[in-house]
C-alpha atoms as a PDB file:
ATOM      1  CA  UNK A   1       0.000   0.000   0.000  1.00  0.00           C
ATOM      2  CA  UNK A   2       1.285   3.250  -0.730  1.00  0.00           C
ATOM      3  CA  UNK A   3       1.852   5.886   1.787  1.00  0.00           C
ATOM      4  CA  UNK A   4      -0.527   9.146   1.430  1.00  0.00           C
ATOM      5  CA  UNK A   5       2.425  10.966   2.148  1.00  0.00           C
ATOM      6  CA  UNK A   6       4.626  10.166  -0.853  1.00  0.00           C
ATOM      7  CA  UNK A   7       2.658  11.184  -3.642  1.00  0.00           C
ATOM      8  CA  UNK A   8       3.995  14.231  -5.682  1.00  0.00           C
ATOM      9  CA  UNK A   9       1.217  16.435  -4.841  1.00  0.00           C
ATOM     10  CA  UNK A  10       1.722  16.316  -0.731  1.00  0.00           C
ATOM     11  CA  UNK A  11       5.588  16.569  -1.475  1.00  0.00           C
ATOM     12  CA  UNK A  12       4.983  20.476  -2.934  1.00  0.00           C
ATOM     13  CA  UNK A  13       1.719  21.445  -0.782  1.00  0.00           C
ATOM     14  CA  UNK A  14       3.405  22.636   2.732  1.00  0.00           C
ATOM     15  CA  UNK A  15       1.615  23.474   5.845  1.00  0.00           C
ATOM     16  CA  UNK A  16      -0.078  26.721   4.333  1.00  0.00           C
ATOM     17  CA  UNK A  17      -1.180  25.344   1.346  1.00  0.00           C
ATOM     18  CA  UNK A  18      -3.153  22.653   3.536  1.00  0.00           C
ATOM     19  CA  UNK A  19      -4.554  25.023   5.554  1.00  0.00           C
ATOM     20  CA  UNK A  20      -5.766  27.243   2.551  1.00  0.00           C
ATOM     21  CA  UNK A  21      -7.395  24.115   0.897  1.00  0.00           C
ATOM     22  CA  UNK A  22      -9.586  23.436   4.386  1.00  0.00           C
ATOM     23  CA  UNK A  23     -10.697  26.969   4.268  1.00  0.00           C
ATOM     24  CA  UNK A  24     -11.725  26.393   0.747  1.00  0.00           C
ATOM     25  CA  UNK A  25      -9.100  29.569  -0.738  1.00  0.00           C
ATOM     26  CA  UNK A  26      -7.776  28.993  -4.286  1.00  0.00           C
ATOM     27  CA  UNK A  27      -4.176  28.794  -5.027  1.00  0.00           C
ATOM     28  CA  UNK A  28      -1.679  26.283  -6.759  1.00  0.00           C
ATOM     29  CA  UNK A  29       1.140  25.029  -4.505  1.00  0.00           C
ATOM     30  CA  UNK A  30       4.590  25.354  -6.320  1.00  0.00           C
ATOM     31  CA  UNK A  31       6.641  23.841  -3.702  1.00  0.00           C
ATOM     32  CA  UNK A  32       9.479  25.312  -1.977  1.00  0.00           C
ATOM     33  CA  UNK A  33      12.580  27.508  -2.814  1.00  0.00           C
ATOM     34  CA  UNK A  34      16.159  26.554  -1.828  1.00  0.00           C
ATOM     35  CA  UNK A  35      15.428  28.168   1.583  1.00  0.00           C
ATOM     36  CA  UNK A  36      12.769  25.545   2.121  1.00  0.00           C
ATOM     37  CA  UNK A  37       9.892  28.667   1.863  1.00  0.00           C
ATOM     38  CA  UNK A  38       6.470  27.414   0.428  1.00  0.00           C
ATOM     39  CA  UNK A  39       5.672  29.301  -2.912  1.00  0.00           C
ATOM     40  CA  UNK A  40       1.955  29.375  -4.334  1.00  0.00           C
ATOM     41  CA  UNK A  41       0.052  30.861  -7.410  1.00  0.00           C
ATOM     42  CA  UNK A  42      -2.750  33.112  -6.910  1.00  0.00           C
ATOM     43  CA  UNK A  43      -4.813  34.158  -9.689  1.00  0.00           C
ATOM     44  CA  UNK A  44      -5.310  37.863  -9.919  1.00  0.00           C
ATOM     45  CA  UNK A  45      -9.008  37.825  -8.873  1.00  0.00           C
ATOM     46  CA  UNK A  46      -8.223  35.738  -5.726  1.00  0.00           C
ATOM     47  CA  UNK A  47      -5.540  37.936  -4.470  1.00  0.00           C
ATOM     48  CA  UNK A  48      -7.867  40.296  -2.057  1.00  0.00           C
ATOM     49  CA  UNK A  49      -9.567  38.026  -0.327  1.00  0.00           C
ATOM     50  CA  UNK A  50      -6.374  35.528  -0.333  1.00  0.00           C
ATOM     51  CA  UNK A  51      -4.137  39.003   1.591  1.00  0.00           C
ATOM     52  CA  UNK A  52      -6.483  39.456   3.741  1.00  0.00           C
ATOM     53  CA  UNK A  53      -6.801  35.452   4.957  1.00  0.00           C
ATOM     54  CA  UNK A  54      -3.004  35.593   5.468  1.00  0.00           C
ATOM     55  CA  UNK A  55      -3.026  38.435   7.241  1.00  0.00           C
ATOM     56  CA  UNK A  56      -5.587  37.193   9.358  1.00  0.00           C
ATOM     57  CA  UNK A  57      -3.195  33.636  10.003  1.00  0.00           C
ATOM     58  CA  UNK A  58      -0.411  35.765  10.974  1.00  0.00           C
ATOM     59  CA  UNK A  59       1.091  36.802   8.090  1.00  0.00           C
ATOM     60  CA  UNK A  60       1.441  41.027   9.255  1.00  0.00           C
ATOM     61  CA  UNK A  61       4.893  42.030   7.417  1.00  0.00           C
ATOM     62  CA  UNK A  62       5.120  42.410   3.260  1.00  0.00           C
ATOM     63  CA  UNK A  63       9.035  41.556   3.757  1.00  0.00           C
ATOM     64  CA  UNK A  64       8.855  42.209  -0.218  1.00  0.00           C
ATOM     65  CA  UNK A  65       7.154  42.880  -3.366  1.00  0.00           C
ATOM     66  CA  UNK A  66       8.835  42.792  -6.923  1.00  0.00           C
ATOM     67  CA  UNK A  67       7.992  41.928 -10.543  1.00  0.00           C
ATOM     68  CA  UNK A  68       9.498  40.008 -13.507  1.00  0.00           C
ATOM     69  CA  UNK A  69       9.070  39.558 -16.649  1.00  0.00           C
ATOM     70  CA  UNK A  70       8.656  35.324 -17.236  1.00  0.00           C
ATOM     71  CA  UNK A  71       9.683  35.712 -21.425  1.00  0.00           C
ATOM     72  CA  UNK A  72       9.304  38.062 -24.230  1.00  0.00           C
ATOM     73  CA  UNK A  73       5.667  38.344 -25.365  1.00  0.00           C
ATOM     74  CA  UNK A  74       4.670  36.190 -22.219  1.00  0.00           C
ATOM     75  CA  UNK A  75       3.173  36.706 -18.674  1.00  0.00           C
ATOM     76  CA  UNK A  76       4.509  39.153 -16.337  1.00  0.00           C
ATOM     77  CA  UNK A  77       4.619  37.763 -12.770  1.00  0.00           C
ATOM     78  CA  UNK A  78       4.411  40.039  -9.331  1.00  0.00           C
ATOM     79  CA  UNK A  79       5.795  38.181  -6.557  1.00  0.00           C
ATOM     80  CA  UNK A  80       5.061  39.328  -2.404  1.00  0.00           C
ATOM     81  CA  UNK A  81       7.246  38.018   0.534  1.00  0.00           C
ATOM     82  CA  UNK A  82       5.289  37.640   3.276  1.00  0.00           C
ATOM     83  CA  UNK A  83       6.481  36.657   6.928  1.00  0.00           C
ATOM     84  CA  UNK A  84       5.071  36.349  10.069  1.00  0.00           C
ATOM     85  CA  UNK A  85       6.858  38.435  12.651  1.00  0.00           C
ATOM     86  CA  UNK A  86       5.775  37.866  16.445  1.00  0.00           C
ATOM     87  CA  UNK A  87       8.156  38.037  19.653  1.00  0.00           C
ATOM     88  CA  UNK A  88       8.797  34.353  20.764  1.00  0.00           C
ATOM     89  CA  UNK A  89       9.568  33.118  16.917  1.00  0.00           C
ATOM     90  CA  UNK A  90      13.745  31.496  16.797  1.00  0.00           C
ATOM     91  CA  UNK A  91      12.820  31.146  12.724  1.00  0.00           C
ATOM     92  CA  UNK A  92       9.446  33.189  11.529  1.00  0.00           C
ATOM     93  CA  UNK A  93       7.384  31.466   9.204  1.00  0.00           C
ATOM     94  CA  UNK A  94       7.145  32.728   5.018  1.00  0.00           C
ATOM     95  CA  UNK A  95       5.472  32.268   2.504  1.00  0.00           C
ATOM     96  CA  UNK A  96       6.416  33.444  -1.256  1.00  0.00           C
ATOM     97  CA  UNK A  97       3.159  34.362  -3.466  1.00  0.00           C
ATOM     98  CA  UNK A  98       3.106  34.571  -6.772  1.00  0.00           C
ATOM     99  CA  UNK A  99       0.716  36.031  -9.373  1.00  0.00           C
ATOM    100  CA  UNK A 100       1.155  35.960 -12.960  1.00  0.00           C
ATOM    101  CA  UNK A 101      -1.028  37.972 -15.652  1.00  0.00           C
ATOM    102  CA  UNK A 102      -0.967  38.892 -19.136  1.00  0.00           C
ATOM    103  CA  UNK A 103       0.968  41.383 -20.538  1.00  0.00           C
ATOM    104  CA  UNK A 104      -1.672  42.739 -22.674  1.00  0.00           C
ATOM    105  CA  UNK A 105      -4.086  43.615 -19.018  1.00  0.00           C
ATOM    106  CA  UNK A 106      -1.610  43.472 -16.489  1.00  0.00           C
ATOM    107  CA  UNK A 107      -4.166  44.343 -13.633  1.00  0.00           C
ATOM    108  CA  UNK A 108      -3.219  42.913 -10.007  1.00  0.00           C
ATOM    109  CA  UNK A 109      -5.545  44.248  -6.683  1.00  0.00           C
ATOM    110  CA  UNK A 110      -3.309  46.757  -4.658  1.00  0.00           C
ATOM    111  CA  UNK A 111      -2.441  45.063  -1.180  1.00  0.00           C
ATOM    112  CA  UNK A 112      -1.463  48.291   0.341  1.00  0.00           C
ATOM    113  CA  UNK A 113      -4.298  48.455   2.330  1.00  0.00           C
ATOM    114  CA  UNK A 114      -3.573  45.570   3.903  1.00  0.00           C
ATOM    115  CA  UNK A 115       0.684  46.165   4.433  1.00  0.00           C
ATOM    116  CA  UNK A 116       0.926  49.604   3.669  1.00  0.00           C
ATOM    117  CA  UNK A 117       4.693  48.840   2.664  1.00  0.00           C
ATOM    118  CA  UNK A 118       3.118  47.688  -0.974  1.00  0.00           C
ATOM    119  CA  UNK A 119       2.884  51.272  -1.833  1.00  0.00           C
ATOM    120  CA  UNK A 120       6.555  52.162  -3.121  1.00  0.00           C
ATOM    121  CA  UNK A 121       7.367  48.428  -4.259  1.00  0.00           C
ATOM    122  CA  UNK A 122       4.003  48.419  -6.462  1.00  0.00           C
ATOM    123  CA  UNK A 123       4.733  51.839  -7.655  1.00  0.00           C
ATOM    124  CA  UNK A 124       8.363  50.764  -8.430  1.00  0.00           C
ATOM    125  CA  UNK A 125       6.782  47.163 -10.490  1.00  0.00           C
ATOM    126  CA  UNK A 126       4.265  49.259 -12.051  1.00  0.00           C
ATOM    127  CA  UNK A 127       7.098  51.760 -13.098  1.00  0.00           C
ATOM    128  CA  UNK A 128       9.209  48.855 -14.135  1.00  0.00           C
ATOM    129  CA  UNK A 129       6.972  46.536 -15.663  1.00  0.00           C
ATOM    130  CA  UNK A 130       3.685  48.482 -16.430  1.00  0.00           C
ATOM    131  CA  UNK A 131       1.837  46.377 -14.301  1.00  0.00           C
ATOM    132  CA  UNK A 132      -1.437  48.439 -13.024  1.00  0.00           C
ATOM    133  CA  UNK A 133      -2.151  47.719  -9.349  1.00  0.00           C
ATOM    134  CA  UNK A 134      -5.830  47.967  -8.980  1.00  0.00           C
ATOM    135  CA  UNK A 135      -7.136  50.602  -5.946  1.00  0.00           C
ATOM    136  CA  UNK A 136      -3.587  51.497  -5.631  1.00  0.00           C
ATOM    137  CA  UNK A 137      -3.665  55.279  -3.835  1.00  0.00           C
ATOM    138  CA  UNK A 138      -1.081  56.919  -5.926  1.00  0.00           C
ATOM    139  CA  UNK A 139       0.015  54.423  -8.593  1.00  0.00           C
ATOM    140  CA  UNK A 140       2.724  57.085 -10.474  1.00  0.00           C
ATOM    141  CA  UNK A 141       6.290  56.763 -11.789  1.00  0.00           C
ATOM    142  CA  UNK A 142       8.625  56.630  -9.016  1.00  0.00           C
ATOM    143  CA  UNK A 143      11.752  55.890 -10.813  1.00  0.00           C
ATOM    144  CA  UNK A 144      11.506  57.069 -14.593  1.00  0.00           C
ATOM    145  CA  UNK A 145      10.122  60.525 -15.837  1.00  0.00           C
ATOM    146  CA  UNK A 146       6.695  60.913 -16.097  1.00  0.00           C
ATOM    147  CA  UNK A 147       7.309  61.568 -19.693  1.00  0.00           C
ATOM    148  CA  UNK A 148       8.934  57.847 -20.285  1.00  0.00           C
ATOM    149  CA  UNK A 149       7.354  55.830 -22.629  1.00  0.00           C
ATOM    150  CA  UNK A 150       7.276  52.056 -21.650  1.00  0.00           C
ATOM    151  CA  UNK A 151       8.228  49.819 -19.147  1.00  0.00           C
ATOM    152  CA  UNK A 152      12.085  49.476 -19.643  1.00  0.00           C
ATOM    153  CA  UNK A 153      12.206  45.903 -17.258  1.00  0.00           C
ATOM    154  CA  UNK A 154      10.233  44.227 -19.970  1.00  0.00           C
ATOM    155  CA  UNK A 155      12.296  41.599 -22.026  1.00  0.00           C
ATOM    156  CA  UNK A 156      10.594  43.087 -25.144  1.00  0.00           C
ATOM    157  CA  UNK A 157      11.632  46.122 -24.584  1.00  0.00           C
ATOM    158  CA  UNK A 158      13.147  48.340 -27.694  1.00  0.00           C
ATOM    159  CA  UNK A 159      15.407  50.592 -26.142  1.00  0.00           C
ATOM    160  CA  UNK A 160      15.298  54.472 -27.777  1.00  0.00           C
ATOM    161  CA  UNK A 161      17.872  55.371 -29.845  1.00  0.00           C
ATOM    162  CA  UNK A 162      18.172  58.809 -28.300  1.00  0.00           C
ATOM    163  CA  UNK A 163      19.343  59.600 -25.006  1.00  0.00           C
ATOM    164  CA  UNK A 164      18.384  62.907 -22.881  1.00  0.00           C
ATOM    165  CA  UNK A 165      21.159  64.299 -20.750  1.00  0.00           C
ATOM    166  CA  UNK A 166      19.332  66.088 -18.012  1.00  0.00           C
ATOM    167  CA  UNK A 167      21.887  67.616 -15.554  1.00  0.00           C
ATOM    168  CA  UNK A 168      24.834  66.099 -16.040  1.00  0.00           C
ATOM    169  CA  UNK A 169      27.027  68.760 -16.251  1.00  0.00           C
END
């Protein structure tokens, strides 16, 4: 008889994933990076009432938030470190979430009203990447000018053949 246990699917779902499933919240497990930290893939739609469930489990620091572009012409992924932070914890507890949409309507939910530290790191991926964060209080530029055109992080990218030297003398 084979143990329950050794199937592929229990070898990638970790402890959160497990407890997501009982409380009936979609997501795809993806297993674990080389730090041993569970990953999982949230559809875009998902993603509000998915923050505020972790938050609610513990989950009250956004260590992180960044973007990447997965291949030219192909999804654009936004990717939130979340940890656990509470006084009596040797190791704290993370989780890695990932969301990937299309490039054509990159549109992810803001989470900054959930860990108000979102609000420069979506503004930086949005800046970056041209992904729009939904609800997002003051989704802007932060890095290029406000004149820029495109999202220079993008693997498709065509970088202009003109440069603009703006004080550098």
């Amino acid at each position: 008889m084979m143990n329950p246990a050794d199937n592929s699917t229990s070898k990638i779902q970790g402890r959160l994933s497990i407890w997501l499933v009982k409380h009936g919240l979609t997501h795809r497990p993806l297993g674990f990076d080389y730090q041993g930290i569970e990953t999982l893939q949230i559809r875009s739609q998902d993603w509000p009432s998915l923050a505020l469930s972790l938050y609610a489990y513990g989950f009250n620091y956004l260590r992180s938030q960044c973007a990447y572009d997965v291949e030219p012409g192909g999804l654009l992924a936004s990717v939130y470190h979340l940890t656990k932070v509470y006084d009596d914890a040797d190791q704290p507890e993370e989780v890695c979430i990932k969301i990937f949409v299309s490039r054509k309507n990159p549109v992810i939910p803001s989470v900054f009203w959930i860990w108000k530290s979102a609000d420069f790191q979506e503004r930086e991926a949005h800046d970056m990447f041209g992904i729009f964060y939904e609800n997002h209080p003051g989704l802007k530029r932060i890095l290029m000018p406000d004149s820029w055109i495109g999202w220079p992080l993008r693997k498709d990218y065509v970088i202009p053949d003109f440069y603009e030297l703006q004080d550098a003398y």
